[in-house]
PDB file of N, CA and C in Angstrom:
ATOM      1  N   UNK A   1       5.708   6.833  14.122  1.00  0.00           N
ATOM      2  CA  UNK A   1       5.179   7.740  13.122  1.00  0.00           C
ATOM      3  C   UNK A   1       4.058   7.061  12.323  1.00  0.00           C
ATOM      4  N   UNK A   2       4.176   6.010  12.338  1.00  0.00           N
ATOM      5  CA  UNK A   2       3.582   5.039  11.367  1.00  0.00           C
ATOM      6  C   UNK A   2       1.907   4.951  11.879  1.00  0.00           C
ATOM      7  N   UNK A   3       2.080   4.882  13.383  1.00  0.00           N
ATOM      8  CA  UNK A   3       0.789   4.737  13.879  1.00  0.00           C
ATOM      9  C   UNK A   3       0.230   6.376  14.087  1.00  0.00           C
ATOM     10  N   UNK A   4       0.595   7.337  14.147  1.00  0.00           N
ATOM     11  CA  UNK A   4       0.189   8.272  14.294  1.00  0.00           C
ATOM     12  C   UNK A   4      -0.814   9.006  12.967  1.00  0.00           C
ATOM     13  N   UNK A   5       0.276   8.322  12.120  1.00  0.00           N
ATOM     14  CA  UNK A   5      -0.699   8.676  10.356  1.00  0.00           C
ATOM     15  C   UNK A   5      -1.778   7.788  10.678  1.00  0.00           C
ATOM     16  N   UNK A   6      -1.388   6.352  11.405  1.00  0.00           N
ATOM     17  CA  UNK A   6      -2.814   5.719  11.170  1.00  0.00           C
ATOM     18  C   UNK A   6      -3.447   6.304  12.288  1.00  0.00           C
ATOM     19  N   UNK A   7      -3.775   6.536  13.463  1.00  0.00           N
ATOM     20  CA  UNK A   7      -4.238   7.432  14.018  1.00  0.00           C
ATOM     21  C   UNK A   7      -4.801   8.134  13.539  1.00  0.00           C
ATOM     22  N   UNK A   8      -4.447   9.236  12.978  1.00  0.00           N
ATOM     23  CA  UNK A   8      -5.069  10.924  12.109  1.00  0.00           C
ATOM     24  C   UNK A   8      -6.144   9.891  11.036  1.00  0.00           C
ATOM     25  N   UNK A   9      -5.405   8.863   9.646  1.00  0.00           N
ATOM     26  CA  UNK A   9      -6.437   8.156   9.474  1.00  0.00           C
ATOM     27  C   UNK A   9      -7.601   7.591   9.563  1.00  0.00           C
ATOM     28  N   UNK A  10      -7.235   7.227  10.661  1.00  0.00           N
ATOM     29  CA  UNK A  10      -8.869   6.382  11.149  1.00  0.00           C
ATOM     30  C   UNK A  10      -9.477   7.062  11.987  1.00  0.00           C
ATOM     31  N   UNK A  11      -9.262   8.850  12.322  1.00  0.00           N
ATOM     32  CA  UNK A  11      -9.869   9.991  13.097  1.00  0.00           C
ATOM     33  C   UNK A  11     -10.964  10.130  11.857  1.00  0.00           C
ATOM     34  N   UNK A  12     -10.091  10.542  10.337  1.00  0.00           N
ATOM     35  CA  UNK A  12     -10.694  10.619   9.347  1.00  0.00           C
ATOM     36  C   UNK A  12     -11.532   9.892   8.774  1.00  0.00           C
ATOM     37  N   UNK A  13     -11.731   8.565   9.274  1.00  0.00           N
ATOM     38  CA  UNK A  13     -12.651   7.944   8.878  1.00  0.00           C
ATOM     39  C   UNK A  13     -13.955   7.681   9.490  1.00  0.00           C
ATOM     40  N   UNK A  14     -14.121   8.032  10.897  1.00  0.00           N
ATOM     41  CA  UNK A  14     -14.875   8.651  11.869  1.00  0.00           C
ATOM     42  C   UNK A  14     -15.509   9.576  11.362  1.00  0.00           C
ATOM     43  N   UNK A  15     -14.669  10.755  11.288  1.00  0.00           N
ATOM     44  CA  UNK A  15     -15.281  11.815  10.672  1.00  0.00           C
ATOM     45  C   UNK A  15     -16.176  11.128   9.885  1.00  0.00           C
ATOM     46  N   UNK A  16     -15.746  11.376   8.974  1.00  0.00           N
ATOM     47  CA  UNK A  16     -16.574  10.570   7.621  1.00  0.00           C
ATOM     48  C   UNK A  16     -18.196   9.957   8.037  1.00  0.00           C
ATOM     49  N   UNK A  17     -17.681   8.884   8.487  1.00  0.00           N
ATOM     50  CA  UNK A  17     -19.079   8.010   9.714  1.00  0.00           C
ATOM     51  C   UNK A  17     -19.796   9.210   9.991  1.00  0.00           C
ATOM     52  N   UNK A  18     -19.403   9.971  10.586  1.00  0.00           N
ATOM     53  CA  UNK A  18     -20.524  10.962  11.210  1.00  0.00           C
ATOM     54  C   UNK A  18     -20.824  12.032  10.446  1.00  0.00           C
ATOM     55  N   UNK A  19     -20.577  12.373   9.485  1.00  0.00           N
ATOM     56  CA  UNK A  19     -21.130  13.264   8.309  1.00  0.00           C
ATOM     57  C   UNK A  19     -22.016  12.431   7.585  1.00  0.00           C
ATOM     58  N   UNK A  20     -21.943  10.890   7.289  1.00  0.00           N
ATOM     59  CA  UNK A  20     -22.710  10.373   6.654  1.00  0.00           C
ATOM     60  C   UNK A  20     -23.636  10.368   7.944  1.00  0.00           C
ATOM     61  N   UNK A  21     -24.298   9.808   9.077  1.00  0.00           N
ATOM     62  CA  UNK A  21     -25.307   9.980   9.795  1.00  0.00           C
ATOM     63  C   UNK A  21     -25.947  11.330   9.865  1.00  0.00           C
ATOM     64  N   UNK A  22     -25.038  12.492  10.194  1.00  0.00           N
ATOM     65  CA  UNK A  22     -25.474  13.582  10.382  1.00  0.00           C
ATOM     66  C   UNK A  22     -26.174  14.432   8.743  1.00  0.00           C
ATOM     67  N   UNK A  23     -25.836  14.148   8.028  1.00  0.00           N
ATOM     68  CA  UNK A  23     -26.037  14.672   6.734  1.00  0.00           C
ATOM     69  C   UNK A  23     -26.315  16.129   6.020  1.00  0.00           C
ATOM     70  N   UNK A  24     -24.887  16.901   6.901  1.00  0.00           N
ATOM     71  CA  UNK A  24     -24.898  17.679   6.970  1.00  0.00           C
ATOM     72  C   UNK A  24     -24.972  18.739   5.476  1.00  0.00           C
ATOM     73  N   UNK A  25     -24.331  17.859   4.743  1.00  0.00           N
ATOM     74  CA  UNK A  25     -23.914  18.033   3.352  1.00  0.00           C
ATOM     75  C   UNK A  25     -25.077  18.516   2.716  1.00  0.00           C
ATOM     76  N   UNK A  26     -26.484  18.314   3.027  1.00  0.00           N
ATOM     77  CA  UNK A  26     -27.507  18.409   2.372  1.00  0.00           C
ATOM     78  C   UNK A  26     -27.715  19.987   2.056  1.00  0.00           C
ATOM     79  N   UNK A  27     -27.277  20.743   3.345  1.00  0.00           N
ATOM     80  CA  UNK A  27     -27.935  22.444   3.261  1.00  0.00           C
ATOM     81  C   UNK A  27     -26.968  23.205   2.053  1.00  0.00           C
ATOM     82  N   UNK A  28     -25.937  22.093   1.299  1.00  0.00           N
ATOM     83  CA  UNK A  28     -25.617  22.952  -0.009  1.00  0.00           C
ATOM     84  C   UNK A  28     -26.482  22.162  -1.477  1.00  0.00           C
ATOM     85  N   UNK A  29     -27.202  21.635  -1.088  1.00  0.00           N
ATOM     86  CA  UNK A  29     -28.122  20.874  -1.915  1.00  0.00           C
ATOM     87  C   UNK A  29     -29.250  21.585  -2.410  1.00  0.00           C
ATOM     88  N   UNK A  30     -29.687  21.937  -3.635  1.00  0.00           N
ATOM     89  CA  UNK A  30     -30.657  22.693  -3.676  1.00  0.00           C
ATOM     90  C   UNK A  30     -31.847  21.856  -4.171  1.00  0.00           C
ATOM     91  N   UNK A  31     -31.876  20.587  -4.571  1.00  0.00           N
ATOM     92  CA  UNK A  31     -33.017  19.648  -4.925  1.00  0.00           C
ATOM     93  C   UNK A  31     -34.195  19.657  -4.130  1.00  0.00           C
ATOM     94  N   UNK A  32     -35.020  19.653  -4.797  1.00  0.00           N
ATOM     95  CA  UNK A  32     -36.203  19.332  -4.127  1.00  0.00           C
ATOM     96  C   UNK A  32     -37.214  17.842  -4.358  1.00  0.00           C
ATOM     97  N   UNK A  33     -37.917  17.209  -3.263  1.00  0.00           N
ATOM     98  CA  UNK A  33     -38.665  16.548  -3.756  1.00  0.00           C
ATOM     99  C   UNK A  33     -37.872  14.989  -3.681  1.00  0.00           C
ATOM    100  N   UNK A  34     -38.436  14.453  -4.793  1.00  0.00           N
ATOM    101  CA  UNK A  34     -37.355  12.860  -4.644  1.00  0.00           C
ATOM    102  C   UNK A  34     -35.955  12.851  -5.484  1.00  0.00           C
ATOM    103  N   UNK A  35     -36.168  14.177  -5.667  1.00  0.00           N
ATOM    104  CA  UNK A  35     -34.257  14.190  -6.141  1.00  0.00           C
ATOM    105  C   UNK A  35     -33.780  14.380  -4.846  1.00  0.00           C
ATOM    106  N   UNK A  36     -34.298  15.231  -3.787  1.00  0.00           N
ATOM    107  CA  UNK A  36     -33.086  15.713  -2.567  1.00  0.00           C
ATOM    108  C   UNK A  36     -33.138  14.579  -2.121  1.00  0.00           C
ATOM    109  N   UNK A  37     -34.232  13.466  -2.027  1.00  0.00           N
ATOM    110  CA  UNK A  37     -33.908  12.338  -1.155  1.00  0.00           C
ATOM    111  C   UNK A  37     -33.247  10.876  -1.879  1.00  0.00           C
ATOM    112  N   UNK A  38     -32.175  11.271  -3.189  1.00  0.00           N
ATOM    113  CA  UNK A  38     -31.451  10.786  -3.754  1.00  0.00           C
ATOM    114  C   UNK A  38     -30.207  10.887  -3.714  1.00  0.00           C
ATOM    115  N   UNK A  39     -30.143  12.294  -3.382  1.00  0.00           N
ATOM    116  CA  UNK A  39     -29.106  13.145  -3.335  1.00  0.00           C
ATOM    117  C   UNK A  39     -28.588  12.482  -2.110  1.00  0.00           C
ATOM    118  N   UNK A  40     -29.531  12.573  -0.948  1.00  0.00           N
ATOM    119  CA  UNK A  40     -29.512  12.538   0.502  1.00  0.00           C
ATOM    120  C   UNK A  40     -28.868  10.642   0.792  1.00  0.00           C
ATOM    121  N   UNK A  41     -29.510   9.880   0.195  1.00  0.00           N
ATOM    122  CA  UNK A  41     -29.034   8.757   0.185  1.00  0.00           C
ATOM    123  C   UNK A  41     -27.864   8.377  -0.122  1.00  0.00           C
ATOM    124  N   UNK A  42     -27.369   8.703  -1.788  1.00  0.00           N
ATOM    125  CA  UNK A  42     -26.204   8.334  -1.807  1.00  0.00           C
ATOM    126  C   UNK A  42     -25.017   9.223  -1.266  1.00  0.00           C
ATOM    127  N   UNK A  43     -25.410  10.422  -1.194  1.00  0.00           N
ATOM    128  CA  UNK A  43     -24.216  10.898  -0.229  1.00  0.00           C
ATOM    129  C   UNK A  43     -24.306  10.097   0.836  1.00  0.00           C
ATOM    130  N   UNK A  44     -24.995  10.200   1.784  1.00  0.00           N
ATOM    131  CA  UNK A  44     -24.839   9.321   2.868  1.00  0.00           C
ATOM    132  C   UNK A  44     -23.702   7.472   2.235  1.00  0.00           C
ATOM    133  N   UNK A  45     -24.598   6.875   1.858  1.00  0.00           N
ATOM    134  CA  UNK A  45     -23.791   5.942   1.332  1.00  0.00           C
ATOM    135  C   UNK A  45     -22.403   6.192   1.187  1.00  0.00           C
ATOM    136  N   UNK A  46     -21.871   7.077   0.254  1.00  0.00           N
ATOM    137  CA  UNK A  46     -20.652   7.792   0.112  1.00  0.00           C
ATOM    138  C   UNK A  46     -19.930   8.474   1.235  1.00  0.00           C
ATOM    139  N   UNK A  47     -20.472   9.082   2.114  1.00  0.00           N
ATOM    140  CA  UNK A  47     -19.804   8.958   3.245  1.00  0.00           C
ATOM    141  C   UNK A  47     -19.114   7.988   3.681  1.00  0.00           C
ATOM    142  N   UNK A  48     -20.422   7.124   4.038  1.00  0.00           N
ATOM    143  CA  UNK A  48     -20.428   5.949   4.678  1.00  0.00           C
ATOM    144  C   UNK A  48     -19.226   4.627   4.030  1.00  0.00           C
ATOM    145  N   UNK A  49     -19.219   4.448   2.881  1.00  0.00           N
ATOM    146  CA  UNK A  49     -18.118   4.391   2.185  1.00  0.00           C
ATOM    147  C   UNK A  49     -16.605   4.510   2.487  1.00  0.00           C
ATOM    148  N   UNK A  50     -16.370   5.778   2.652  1.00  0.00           N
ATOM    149  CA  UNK A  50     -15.330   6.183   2.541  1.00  0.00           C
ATOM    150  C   UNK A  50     -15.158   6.206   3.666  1.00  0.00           C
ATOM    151  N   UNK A  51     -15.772   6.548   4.926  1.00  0.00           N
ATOM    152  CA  UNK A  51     -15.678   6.638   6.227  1.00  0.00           C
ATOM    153  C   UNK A  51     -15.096   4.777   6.429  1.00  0.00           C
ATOM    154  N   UNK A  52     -15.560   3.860   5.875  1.00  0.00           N
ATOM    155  CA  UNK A  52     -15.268   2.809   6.559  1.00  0.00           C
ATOM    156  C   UNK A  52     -13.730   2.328   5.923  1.00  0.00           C
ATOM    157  N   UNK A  53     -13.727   2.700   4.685  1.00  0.00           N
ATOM    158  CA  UNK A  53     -12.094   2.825   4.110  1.00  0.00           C
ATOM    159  C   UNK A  53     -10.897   2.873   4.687  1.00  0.00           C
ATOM    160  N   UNK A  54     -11.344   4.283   5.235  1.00  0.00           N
ATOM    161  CA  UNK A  54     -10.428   5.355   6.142  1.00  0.00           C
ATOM    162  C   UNK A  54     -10.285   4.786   6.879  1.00  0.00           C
ATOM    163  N   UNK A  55     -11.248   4.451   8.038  1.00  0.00           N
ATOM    164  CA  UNK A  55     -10.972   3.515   9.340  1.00  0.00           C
ATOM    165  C   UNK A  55     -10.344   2.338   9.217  1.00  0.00           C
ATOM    166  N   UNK A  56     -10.010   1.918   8.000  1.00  0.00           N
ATOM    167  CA  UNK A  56      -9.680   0.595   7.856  1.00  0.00           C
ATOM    168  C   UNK A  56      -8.643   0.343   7.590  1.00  0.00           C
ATOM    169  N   UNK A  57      -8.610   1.525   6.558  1.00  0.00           N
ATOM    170  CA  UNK A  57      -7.069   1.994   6.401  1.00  0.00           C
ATOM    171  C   UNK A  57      -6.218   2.264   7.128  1.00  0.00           C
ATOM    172  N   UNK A  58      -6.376   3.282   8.324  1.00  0.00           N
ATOM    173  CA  UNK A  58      -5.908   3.981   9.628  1.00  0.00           C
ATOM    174  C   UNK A  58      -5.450   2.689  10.802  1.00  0.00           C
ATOM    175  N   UNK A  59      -6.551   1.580  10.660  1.00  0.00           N
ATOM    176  CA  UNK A  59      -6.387   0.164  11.285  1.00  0.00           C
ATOM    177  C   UNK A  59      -5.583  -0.620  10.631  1.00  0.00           C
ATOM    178  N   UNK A  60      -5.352  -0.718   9.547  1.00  0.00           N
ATOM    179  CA  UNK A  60      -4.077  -1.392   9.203  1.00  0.00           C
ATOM    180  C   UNK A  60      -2.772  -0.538   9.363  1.00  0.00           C
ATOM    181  N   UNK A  61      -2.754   0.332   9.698  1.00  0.00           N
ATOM    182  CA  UNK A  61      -1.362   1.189   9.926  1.00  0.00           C
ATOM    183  C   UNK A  61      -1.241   1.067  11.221  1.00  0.00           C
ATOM    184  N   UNK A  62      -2.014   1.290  12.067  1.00  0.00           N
ATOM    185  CA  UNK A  62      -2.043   1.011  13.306  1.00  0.00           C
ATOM    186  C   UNK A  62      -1.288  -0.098  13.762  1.00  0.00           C
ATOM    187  N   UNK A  63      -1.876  -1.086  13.094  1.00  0.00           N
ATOM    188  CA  UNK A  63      -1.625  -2.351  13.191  1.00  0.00           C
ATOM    189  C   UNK A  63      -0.239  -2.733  12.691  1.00  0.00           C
ATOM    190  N   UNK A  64       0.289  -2.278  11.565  1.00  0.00           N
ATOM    191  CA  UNK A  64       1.132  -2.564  11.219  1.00  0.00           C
ATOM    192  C   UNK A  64       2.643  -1.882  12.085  1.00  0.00           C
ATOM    193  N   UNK A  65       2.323  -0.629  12.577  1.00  0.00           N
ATOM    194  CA  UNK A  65       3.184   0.526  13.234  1.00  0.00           C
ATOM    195  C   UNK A  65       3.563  -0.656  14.399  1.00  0.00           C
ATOM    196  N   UNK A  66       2.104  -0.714  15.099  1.00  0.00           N
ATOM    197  CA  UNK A  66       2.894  -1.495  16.539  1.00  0.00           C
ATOM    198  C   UNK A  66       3.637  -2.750  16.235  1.00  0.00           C
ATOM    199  N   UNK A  67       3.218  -3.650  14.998  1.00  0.00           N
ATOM    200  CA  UNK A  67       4.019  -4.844  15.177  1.00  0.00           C
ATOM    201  C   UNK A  67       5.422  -4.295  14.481  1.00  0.00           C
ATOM    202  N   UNK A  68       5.753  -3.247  13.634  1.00  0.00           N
ATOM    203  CA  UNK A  68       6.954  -2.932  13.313  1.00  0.00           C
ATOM    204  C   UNK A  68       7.133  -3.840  12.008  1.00  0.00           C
ATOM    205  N   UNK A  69       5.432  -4.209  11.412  1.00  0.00           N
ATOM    206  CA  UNK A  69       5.611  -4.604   9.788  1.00  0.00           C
ATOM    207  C   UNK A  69       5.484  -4.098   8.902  1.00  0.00           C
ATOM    208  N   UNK A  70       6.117  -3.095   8.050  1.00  0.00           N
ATOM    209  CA  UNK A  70       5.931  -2.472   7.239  1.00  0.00           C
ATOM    210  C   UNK A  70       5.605  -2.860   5.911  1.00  0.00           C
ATOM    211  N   UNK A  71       5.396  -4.251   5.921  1.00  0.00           N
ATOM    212  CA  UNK A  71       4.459  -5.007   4.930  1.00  0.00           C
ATOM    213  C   UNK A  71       3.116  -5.169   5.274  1.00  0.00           C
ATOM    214  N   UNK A  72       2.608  -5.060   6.421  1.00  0.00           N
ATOM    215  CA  UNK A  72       1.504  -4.651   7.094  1.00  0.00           C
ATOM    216  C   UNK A  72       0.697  -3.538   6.421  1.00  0.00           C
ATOM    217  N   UNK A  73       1.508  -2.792   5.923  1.00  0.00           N
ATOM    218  CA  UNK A  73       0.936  -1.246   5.616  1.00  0.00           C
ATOM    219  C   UNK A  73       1.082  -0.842   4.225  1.00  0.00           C
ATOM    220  N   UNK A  74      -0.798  -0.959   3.445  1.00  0.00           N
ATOM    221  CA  UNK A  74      -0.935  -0.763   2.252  1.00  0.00           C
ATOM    222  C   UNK A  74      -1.697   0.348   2.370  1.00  0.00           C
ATOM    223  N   UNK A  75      -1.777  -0.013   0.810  1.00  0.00           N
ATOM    224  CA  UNK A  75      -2.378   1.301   0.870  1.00  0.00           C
ATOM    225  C   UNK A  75      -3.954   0.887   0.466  1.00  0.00           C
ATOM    226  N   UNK A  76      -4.805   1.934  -0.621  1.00  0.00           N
ATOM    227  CA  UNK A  76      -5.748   1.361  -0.935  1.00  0.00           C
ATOM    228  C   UNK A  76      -6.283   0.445  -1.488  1.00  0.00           C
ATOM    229  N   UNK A  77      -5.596  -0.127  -2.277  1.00  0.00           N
ATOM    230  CA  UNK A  77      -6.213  -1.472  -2.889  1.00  0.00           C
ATOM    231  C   UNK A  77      -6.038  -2.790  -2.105  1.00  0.00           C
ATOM    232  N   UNK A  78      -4.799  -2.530  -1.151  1.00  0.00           N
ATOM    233  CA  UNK A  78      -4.529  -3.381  -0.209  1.00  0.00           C
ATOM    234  C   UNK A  78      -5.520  -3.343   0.874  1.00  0.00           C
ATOM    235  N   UNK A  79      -6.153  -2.504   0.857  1.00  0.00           N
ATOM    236  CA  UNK A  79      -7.727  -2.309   2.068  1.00  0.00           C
ATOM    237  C   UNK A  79      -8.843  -3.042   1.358  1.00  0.00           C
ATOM    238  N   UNK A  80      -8.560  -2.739   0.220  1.00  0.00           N
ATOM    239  CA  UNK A  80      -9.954  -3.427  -0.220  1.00  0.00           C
ATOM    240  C   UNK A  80      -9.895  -4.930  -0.795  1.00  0.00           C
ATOM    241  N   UNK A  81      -8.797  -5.385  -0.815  1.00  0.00           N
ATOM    242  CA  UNK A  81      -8.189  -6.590  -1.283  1.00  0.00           C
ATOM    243  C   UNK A  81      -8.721  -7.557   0.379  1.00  0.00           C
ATOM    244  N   UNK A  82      -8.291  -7.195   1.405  1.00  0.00           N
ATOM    245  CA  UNK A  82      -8.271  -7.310   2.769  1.00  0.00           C
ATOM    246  C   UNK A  82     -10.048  -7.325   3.190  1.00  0.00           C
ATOM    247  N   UNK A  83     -10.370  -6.210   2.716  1.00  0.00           N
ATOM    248  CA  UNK A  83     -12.040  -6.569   2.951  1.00  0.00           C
ATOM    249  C   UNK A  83     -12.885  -7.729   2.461  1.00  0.00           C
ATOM    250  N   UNK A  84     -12.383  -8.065   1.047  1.00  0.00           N
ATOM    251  CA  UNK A  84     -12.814  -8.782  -0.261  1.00  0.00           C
ATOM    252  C   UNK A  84     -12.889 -10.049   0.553  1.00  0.00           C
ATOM    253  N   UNK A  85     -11.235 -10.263   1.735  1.00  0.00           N
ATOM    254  CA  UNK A  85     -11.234 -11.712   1.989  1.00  0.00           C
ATOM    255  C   UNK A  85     -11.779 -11.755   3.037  1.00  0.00           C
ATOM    256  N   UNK A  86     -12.214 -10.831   3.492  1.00  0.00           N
ATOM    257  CA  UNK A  86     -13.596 -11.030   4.510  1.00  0.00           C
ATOM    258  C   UNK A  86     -14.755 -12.364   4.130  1.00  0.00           C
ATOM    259  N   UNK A  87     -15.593 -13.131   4.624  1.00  0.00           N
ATOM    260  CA  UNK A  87     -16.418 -13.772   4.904  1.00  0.00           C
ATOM    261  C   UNK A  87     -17.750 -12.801   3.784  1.00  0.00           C
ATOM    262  N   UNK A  88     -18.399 -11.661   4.080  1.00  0.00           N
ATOM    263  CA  UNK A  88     -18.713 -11.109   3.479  1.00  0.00           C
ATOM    264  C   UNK A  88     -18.158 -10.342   2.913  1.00  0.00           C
ATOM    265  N   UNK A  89     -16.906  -9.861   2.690  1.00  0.00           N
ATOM    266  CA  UNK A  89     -16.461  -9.183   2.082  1.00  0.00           C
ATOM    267  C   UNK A  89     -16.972  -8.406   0.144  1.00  0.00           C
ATOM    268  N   UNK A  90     -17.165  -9.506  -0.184  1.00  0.00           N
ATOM    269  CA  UNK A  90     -17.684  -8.838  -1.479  1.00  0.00           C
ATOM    270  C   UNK A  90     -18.859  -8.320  -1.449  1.00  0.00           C
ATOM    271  N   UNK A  91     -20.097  -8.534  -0.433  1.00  0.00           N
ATOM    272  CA  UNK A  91     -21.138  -7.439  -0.210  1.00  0.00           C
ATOM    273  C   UNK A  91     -20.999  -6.584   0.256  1.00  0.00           C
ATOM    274  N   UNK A  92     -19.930  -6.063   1.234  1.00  0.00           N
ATOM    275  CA  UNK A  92     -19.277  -4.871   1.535  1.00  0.00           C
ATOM    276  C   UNK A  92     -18.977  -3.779   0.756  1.00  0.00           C
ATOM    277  N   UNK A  93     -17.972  -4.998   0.040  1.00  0.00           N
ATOM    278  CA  UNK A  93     -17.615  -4.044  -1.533  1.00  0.00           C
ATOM    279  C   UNK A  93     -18.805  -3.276  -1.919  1.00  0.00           C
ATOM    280  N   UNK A  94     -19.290  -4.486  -2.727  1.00  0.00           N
ATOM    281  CA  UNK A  94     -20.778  -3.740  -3.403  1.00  0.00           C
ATOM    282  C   UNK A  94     -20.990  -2.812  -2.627  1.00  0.00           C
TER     283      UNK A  94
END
């Protein structure tokens, strides 16, 4: 069960990924000019964001489901705690 949430998870964080490339979000945007291409940026960013969260999130459940560690499996701050100790991790953050 464990991997299946992470599964659906990290589907959702895909998603995400590809709404931020595709930028679809824009045609409820009514800005014009160098506001829409502000608008257009940080949504994207924000996608992009959250899309990599999700996936990361969904990958630690994954991960945790098959080894059968349920200390394996945090939640959000535990994703971003986990990124932080990445190598780059704190430019990620940012």
């Amino acid at each position: 069960l464990v991997v299946l949430v992470g599964v659906g998870l990290a589907a959702a964080g895909v998603s995400q990924l590809v709404q931020a490339v595709r930028a679809r979000f824009m045609r409820h945007v009514g800005a014009t000019g160098p506001a829409r291409d502000a608008v257009e940026w940080i949504g994207r960013a924000g996608y992009l964001a959250r899309g990599l969260v999700f996936a990361f999130a969904g990958y630690l459940l994954i991960q945790a489901g098959l080894e059968s560690d349920p200390s394996g499996a945090s939640g959000l701050g535990g994703v971003l705690q986990r990124v932080q100790s990445l190598p780059s991790g704190r430019l990620l953050l940012l």
